[in-house]
N, C-alpha and C. Protein backbone atom coordinates (compact mmCIF):
# COMPACT_ATOMS: atom_id res chain seq x y z
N UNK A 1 20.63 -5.98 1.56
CA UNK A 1 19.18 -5.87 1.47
C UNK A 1 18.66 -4.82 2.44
N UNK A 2 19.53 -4.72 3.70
CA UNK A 2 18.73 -3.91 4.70
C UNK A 2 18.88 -2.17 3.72
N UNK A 3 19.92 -2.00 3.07
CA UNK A 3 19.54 -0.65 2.71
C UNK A 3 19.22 -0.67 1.59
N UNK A 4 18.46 -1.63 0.98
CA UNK A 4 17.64 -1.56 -0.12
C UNK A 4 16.22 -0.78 0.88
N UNK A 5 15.82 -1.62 1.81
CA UNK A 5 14.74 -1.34 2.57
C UNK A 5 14.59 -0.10 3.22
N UNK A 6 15.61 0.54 3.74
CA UNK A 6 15.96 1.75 3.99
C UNK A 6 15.97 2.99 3.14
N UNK A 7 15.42 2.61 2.26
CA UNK A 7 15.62 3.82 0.96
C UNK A 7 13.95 3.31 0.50
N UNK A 8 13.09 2.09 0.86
CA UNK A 8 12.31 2.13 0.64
C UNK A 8 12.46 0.47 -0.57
N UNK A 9 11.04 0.29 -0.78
CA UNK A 9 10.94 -1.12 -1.27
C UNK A 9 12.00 -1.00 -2.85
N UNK A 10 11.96 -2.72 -3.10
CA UNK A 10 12.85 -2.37 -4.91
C UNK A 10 11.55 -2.79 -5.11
N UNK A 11 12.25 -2.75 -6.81
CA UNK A 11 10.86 -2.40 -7.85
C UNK A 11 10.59 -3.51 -7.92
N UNK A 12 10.87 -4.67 -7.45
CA UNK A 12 9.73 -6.12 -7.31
C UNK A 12 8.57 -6.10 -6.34
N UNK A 13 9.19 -5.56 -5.51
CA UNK A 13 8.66 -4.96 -4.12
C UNK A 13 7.51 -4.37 -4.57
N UNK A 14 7.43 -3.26 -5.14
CA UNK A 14 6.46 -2.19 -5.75
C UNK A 14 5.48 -2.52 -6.65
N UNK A 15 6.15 -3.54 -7.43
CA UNK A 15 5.18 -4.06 -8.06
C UNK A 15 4.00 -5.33 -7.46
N UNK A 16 4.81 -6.01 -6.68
CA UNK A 16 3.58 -6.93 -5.74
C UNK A 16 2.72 -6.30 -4.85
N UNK A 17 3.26 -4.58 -4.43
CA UNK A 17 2.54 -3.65 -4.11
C UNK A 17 1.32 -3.02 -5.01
N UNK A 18 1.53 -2.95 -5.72
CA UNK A 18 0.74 -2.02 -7.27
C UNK A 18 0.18 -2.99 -7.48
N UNK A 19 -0.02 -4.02 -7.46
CA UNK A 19 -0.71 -5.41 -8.10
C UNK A 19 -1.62 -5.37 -6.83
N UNK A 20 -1.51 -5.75 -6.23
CA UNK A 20 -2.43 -6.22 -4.75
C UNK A 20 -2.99 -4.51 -4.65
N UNK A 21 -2.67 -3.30 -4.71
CA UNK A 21 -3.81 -2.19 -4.86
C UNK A 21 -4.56 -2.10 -5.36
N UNK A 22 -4.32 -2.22 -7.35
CA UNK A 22 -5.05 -1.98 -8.02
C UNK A 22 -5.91 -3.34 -8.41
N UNK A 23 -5.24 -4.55 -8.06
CA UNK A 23 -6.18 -5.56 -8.43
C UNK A 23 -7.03 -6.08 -7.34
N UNK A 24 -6.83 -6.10 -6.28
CA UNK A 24 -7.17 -6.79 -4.99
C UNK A 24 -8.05 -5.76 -4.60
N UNK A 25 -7.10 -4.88 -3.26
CA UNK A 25 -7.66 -4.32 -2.20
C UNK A 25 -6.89 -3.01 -1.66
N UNK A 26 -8.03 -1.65 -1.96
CA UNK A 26 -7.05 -0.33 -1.96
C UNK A 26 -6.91 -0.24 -0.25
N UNK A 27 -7.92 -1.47 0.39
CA UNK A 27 -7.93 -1.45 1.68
C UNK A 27 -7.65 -2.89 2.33
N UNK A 28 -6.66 -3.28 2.37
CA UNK A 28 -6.61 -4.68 2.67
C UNK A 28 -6.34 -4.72 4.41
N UNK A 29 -7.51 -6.00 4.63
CA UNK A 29 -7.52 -6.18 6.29
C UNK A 29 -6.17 -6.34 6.55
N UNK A 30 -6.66 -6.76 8.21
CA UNK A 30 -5.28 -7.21 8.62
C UNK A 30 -4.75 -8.53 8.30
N UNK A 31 -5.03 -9.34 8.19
CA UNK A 31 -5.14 -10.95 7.20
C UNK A 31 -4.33 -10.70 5.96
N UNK A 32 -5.14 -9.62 5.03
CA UNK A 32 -4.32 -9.86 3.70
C UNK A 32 -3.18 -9.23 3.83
N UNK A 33 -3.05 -7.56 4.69
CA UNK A 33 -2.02 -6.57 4.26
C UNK A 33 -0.90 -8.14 5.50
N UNK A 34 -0.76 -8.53 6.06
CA UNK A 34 0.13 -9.63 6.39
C UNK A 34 0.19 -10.73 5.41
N UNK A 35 -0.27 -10.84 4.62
CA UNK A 35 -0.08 -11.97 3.53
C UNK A 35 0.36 -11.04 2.00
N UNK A 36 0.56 -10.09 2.14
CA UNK A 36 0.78 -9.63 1.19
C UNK A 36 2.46 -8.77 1.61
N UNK A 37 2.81 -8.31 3.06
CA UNK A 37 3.89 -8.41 3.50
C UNK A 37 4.64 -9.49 3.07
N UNK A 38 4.26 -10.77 3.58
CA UNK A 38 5.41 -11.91 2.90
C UNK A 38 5.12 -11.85 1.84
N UNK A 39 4.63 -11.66 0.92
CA UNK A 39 4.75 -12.01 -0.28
C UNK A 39 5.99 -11.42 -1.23
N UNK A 40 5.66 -9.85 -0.39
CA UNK A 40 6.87 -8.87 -0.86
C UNK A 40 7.69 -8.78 -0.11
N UNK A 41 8.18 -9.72 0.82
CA UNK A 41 9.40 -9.36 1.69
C UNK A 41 9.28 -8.16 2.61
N UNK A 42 8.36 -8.02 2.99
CA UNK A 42 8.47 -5.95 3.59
C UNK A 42 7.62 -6.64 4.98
N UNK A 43 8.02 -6.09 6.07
CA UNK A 43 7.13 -5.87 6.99
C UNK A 43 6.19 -5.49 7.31
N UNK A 44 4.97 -6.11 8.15
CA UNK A 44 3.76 -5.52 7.61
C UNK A 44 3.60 -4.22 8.65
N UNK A 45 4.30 -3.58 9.23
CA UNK A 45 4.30 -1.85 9.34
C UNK A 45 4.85 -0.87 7.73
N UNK A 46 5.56 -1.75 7.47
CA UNK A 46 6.12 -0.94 5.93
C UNK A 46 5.04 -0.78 4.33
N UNK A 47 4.79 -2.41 5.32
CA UNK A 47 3.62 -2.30 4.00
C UNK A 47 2.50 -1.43 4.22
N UNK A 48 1.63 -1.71 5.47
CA UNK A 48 0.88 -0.58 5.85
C UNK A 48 0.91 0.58 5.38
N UNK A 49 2.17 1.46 5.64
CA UNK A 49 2.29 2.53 5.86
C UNK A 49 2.53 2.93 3.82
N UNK A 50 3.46 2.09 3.61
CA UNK A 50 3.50 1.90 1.56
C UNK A 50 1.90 1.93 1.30
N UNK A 51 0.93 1.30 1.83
CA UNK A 51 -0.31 1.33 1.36
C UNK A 51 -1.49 2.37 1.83
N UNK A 52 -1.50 3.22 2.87
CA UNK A 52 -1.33 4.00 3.48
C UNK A 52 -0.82 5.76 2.61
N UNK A 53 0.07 5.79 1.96
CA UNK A 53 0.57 6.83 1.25
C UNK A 53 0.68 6.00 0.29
N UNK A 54 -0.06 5.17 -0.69
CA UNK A 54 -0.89 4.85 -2.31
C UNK A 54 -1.81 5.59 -2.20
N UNK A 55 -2.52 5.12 -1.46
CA UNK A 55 -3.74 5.28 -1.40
C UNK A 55 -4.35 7.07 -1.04
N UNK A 56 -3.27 7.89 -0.58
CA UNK A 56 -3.43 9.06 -0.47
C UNK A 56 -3.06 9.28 -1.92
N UNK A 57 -2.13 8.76 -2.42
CA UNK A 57 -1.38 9.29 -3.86
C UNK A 57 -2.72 9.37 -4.96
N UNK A 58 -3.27 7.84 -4.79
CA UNK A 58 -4.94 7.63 -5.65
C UNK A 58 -5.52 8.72 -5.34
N UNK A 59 -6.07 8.94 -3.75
CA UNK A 59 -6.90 10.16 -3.65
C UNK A 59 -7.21 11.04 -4.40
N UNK A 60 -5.39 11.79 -4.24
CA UNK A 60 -5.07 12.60 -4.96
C UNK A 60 -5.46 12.85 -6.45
N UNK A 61 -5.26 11.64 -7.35
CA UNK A 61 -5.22 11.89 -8.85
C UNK A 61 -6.71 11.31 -9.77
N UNK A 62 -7.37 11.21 -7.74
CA UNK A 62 -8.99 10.76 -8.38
C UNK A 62 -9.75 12.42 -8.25
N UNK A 63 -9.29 13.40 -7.37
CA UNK A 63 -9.69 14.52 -6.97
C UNK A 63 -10.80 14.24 -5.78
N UNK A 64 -10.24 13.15 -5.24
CA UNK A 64 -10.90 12.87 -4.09
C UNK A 64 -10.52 13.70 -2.49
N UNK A 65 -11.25 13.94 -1.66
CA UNK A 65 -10.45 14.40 -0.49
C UNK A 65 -9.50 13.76 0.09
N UNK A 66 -8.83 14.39 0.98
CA UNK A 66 -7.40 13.18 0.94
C UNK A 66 -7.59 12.36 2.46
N UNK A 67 -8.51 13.11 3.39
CA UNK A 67 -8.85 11.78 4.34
C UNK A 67 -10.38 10.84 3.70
N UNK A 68 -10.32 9.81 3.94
CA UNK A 68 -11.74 8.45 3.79
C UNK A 68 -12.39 9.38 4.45
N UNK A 69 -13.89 9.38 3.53
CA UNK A 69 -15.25 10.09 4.23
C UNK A 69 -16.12 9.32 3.46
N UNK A 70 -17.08 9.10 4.05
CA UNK A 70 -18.47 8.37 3.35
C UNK A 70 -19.04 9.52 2.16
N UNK A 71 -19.04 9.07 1.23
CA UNK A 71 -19.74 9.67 0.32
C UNK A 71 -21.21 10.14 0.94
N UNK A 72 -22.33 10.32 1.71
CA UNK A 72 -22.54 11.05 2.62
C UNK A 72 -22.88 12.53 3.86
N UNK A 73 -21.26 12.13 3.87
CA UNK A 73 -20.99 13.41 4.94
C UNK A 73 -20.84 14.35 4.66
């Protein structure tokens, strides 16, 4: 398992990831992104950081800028 994790989550993994983005929270506190770590087995620095570079990936294919800015500024 450790070098499953080392190469990055498996695709169960990814998918309790992709589920909790697109259905939940593209920003989940610290409460959920730790309840959503156990859920997928991943640590919640891994998950962070997995949710963290989604969420740049979304940016990306919304043609959004790629750091958070208040619609706004």
């Amino acid at each position: 398992m450790s070098a499953e994790t080392a190469s990055g989550p498996t695709q169960d993994q990814v998918e309790i990831l992709e589920y909790n983005f697109n259905k939940v929270n593209k920003h989940p506190d610290p409460t959920t992104l730790l309840l959503i770590a156990a859920e997928a087995g991943l640590s919640e620095e891994e998950t962070q950081k997995w949710f963290k570079q989604r969420l740049a990936q979304w940016r990306k294919s919304e043609g959004l800028p790629s750091e958070s800015r208040s619609v706004t500024d």
